[in-house]
Protein backbone atom coordinates (compact mmCIF):
# COMPACT_ATOMS: atom_id res chain seq x y z
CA UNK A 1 93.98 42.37 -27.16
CA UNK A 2 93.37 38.50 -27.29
CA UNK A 3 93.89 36.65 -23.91
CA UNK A 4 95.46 33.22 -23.93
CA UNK A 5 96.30 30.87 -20.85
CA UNK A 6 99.74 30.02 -20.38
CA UNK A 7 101.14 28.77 -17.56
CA UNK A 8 104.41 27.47 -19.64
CA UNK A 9 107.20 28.13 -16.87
CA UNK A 10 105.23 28.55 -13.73
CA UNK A 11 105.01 26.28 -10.94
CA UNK A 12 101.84 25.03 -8.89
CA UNK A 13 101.14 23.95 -5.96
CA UNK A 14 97.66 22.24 -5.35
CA UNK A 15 96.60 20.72 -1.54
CA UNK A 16 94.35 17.54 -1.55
CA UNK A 17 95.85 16.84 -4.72
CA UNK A 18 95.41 12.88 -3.72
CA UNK A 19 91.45 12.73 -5.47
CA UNK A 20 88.33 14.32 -6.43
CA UNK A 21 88.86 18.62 -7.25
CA UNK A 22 92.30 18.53 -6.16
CA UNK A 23 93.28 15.43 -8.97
CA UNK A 24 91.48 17.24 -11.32
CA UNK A 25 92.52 20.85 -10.16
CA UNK A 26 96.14 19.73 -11.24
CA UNK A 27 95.65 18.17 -14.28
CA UNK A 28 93.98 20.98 -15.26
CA UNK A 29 96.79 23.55 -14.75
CA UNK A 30 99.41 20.71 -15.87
CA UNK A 31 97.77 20.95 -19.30
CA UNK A 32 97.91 24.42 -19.32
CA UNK A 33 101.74 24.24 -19.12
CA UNK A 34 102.77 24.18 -15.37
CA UNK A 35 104.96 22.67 -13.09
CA UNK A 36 103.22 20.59 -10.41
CA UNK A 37 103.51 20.01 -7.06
CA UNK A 38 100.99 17.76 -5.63
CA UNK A 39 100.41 17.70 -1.70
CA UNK A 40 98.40 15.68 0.75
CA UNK A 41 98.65 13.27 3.15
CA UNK A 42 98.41 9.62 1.23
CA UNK A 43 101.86 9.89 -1.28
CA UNK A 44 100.40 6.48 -2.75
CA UNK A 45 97.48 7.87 -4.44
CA UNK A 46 99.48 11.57 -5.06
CA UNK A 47 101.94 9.02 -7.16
CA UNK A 48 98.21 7.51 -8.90
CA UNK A 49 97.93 11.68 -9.75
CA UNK A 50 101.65 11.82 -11.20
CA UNK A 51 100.95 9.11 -13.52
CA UNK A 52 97.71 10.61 -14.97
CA UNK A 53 99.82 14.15 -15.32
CA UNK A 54 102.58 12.71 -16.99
CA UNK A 55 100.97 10.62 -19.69
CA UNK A 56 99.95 13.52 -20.77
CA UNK A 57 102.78 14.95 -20.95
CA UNK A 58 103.12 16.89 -18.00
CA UNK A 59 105.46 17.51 -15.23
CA UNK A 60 104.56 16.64 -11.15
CA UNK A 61 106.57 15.96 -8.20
CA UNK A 62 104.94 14.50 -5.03
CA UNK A 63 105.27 16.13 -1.28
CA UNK A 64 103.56 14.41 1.15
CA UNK A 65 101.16 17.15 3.75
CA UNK A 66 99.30 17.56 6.33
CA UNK A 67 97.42 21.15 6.52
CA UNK A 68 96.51 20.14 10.33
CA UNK A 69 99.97 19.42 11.38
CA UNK A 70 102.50 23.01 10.96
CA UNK A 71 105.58 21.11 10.89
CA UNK A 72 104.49 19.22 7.93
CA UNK A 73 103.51 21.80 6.04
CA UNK A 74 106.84 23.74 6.36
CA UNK A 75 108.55 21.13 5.57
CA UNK A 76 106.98 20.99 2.11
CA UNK A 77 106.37 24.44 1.40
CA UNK A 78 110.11 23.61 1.53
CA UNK A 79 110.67 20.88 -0.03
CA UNK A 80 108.62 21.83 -3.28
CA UNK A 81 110.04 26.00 -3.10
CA UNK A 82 113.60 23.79 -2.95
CA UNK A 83 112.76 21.09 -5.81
CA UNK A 84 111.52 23.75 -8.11
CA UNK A 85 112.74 27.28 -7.54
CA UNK A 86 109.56 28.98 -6.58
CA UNK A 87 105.68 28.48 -6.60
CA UNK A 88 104.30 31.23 -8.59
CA UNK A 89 100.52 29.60 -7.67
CA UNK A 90 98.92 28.02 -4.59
CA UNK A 91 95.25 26.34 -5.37
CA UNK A 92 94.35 25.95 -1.70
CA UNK A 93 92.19 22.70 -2.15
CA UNK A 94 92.31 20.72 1.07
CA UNK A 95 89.16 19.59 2.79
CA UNK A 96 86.46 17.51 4.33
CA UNK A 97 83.23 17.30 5.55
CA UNK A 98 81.29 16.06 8.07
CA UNK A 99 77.22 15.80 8.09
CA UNK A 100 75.48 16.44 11.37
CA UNK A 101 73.22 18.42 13.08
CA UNK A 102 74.29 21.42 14.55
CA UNK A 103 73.19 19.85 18.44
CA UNK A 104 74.62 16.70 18.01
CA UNK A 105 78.26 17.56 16.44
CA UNK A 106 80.98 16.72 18.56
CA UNK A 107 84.07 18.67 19.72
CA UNK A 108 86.16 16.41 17.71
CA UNK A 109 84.41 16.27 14.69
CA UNK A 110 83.49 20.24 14.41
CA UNK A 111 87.58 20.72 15.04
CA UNK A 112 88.33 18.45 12.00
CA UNK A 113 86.51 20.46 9.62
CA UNK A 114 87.71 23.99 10.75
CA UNK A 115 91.24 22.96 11.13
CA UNK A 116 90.96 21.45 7.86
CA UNK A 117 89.01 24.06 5.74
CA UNK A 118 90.43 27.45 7.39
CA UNK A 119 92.77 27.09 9.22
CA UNK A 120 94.89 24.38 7.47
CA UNK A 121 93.82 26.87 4.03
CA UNK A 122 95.63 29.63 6.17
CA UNK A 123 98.28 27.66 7.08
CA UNK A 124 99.47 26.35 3.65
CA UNK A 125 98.71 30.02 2.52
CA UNK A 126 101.17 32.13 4.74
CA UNK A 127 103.96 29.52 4.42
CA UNK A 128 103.90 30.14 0.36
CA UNK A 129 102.68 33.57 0.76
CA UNK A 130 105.89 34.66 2.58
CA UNK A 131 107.95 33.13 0.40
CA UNK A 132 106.23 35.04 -1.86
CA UNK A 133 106.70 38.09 -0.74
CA UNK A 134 110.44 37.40 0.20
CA UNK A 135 111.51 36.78 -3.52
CA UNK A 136 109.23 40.06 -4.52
CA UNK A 137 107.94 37.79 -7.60
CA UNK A 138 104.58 37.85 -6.27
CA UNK A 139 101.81 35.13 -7.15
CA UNK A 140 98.58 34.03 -7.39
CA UNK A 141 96.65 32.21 -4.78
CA UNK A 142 93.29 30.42 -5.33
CA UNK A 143 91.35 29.21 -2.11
CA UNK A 144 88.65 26.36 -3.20
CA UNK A 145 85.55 27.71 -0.84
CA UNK A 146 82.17 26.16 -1.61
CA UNK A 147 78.72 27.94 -2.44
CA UNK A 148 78.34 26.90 0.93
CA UNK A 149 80.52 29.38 2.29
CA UNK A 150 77.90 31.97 0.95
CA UNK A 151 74.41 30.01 1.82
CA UNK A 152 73.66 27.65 3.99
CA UNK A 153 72.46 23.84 4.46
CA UNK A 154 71.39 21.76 6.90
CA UNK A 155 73.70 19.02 8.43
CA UNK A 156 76.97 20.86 7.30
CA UNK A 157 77.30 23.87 9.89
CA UNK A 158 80.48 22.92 10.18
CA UNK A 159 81.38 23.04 6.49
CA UNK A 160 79.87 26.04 5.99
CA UNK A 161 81.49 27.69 8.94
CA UNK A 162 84.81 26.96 7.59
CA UNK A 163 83.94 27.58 4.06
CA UNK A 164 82.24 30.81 5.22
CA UNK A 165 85.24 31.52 6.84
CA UNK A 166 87.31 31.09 3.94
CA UNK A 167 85.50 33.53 1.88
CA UNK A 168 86.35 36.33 4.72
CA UNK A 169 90.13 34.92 4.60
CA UNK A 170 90.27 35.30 0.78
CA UNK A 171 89.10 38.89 1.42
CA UNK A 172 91.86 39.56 3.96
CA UNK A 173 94.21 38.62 2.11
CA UNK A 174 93.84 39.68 -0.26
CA UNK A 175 93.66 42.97 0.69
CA UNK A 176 96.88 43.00 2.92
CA UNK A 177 98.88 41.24 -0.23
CA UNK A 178 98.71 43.46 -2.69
CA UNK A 179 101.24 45.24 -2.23
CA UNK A 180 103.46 42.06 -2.93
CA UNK A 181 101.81 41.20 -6.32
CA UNK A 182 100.40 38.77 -4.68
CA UNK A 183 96.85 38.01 -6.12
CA UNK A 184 94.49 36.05 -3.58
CA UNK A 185 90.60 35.14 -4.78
CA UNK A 186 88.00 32.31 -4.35
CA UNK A 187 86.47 29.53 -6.65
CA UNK A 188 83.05 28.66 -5.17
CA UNK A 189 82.20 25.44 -6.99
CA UNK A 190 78.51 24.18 -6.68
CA UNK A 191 77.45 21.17 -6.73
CA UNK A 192 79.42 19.09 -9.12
CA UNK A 193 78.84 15.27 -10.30
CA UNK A 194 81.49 13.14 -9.08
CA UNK A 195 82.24 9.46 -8.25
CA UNK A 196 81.33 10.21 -4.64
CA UNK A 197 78.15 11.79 -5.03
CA UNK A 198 76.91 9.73 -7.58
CA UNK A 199 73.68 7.53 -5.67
CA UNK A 200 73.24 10.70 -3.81
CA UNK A 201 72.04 11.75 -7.03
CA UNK A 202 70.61 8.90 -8.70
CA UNK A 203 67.87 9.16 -5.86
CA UNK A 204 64.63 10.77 -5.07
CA UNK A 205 66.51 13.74 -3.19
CA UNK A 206 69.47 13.68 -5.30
CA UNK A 207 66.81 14.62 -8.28
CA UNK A 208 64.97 17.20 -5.98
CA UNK A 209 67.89 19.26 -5.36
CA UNK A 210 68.78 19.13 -9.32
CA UNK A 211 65.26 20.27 -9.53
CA UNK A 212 66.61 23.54 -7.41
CA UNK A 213 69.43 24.82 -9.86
CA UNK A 214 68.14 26.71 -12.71
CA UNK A 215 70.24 25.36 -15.10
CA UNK A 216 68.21 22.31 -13.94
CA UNK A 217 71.80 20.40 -13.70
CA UNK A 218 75.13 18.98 -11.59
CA UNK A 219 78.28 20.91 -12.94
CA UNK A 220 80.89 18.92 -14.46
CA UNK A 221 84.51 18.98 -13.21
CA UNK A 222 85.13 20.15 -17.20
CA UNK A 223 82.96 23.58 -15.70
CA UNK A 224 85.71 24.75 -13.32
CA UNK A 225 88.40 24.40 -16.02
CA UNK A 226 88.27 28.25 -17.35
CA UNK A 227 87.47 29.62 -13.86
CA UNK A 228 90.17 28.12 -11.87
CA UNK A 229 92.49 28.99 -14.70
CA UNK A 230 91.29 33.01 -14.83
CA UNK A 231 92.27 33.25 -10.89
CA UNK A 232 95.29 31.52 -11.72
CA UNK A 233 96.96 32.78 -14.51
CA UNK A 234 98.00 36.70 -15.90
CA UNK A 235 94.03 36.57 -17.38
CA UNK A 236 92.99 37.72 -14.55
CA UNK A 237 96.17 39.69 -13.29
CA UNK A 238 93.21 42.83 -12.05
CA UNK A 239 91.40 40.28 -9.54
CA UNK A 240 92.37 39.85 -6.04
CA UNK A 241 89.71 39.28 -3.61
CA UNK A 242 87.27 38.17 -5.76
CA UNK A 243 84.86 35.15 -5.06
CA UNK A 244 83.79 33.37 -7.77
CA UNK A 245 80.68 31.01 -7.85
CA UNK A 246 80.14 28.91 -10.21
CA UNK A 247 77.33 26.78 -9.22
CA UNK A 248 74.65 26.87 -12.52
CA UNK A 249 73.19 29.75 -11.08
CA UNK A 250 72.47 27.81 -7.72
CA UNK A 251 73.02 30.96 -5.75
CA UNK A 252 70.44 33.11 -7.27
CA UNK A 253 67.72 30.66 -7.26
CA UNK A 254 64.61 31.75 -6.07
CA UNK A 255 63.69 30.83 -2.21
């Protein structure tokens, strides 16, 4: 049996959709033939993402979100269930980061992280999941953790707390959504070469930490393509609660 990606007729919805993954994350499933919604908190550069999606061709509607704040986000949950009927996927995307040591984070700052990277994740998650599960359609849900979430670094406790986190949440879920159709798994990205990162890695430690990953390379955005599109679409409609790393073998490099 030959397996093709089609998402022709389903709707997405994809957090932190403004820049970076989440622009990307959404062009990506646009292509592939879906409806979607893009979410986060600056609508100006969400409408920057609708123009790249549709002069391709494809189809996006804006919602403006904040995963901190729960008002906002069930108001468009709402707003994009209303506009389009359903959301048959979530890609949980959402999130920052903060570099610190572990003794001189703040209060503040370790709060912005969590609340951003598990619990907002959570947050967005039961609002769709319900719906979900109220319509009996099921659906597929795809949290964006972090190889970080399964190995640590210094200066990001927080990040990997939350990520870390994440992971278990996938799990969870996973397990106690089932039973609704609805799938749940997570895309651990490595480190990937973006705009933001790129004189981190034009220097001396940028090049060391290359050095580290035995493909002996940064992933391109182009490398999550066929992984985000497994967890989201009937391809992979016998995974729930999977976690997926794809990190150029990062993980299993030797200490």
């Amino acid at each position: 049996m030959s397996v093709t990606i089609d998402l022709i007729g389903r709707t997405a919805l994809v957090t932190g959709a403004s820049s970076g993954l989440g622009r990307h994350f959404a062009g990506v499933l646009a292509r592939a033939g879906a409806r979607v919604v893009l979410a986060a908190r600056r609508t100006d550069a969400l409408a920057e993402t609708r123009t790249i999606i549709e002069a391709t061709g494809g189809s996006a509607v804006v919602v403006a979100m904040d995963v901190t704040a729960p008002a906002s986000v069930a108001t468009a949950v709402g707003e994009a269930w209303g506009a389009l009927g359903r959301i048959d996927i979530l890609v949980n995307n959402a999130g920052v980061t903060a570099t610190r040591s572990f003794l001189d984070m703040g209060e503040e700052e370790w709060d912005r992280v969590v609340d951003t990277n598990l619990t907002g994740c959570a947050r967005v998650a039961r609002a769709v999941a319900r719906r979900m599960r109220d319509d009996g359609k099921g659906g597929a849900i795809v949290n964006i953790a972090s190889i970080l979430g399964l190995r640590v670094a210094g200066q990001l406790s927080s990040y990997a707390s939350a990520k870390g986190g994440l992971v278990h949440l996938t799990k969870a879920m996973a397990l106690e959504l089932a039973r609704y159709d609805i799938r749940v798994n997570a895309l651990c990205p490595g480190y990937v070469a973006t705009e933001l990162n790129a004189d981190f890695f034009a220097g001396e430690a940028g090049k060391a930490l290359v050095k580290r990953i035995p493909q002996r390379r940064l992933g391109r955005l182009a490398d999550l393509d066929g992984p985000l599109l497994l967890l989201a679409s009937d391809a992979g409609a016998y995974m729930t609660g999977a976690v997926l790393a794809v990190d150029g073998g990062h993980l299993v490099s030797s200490l």
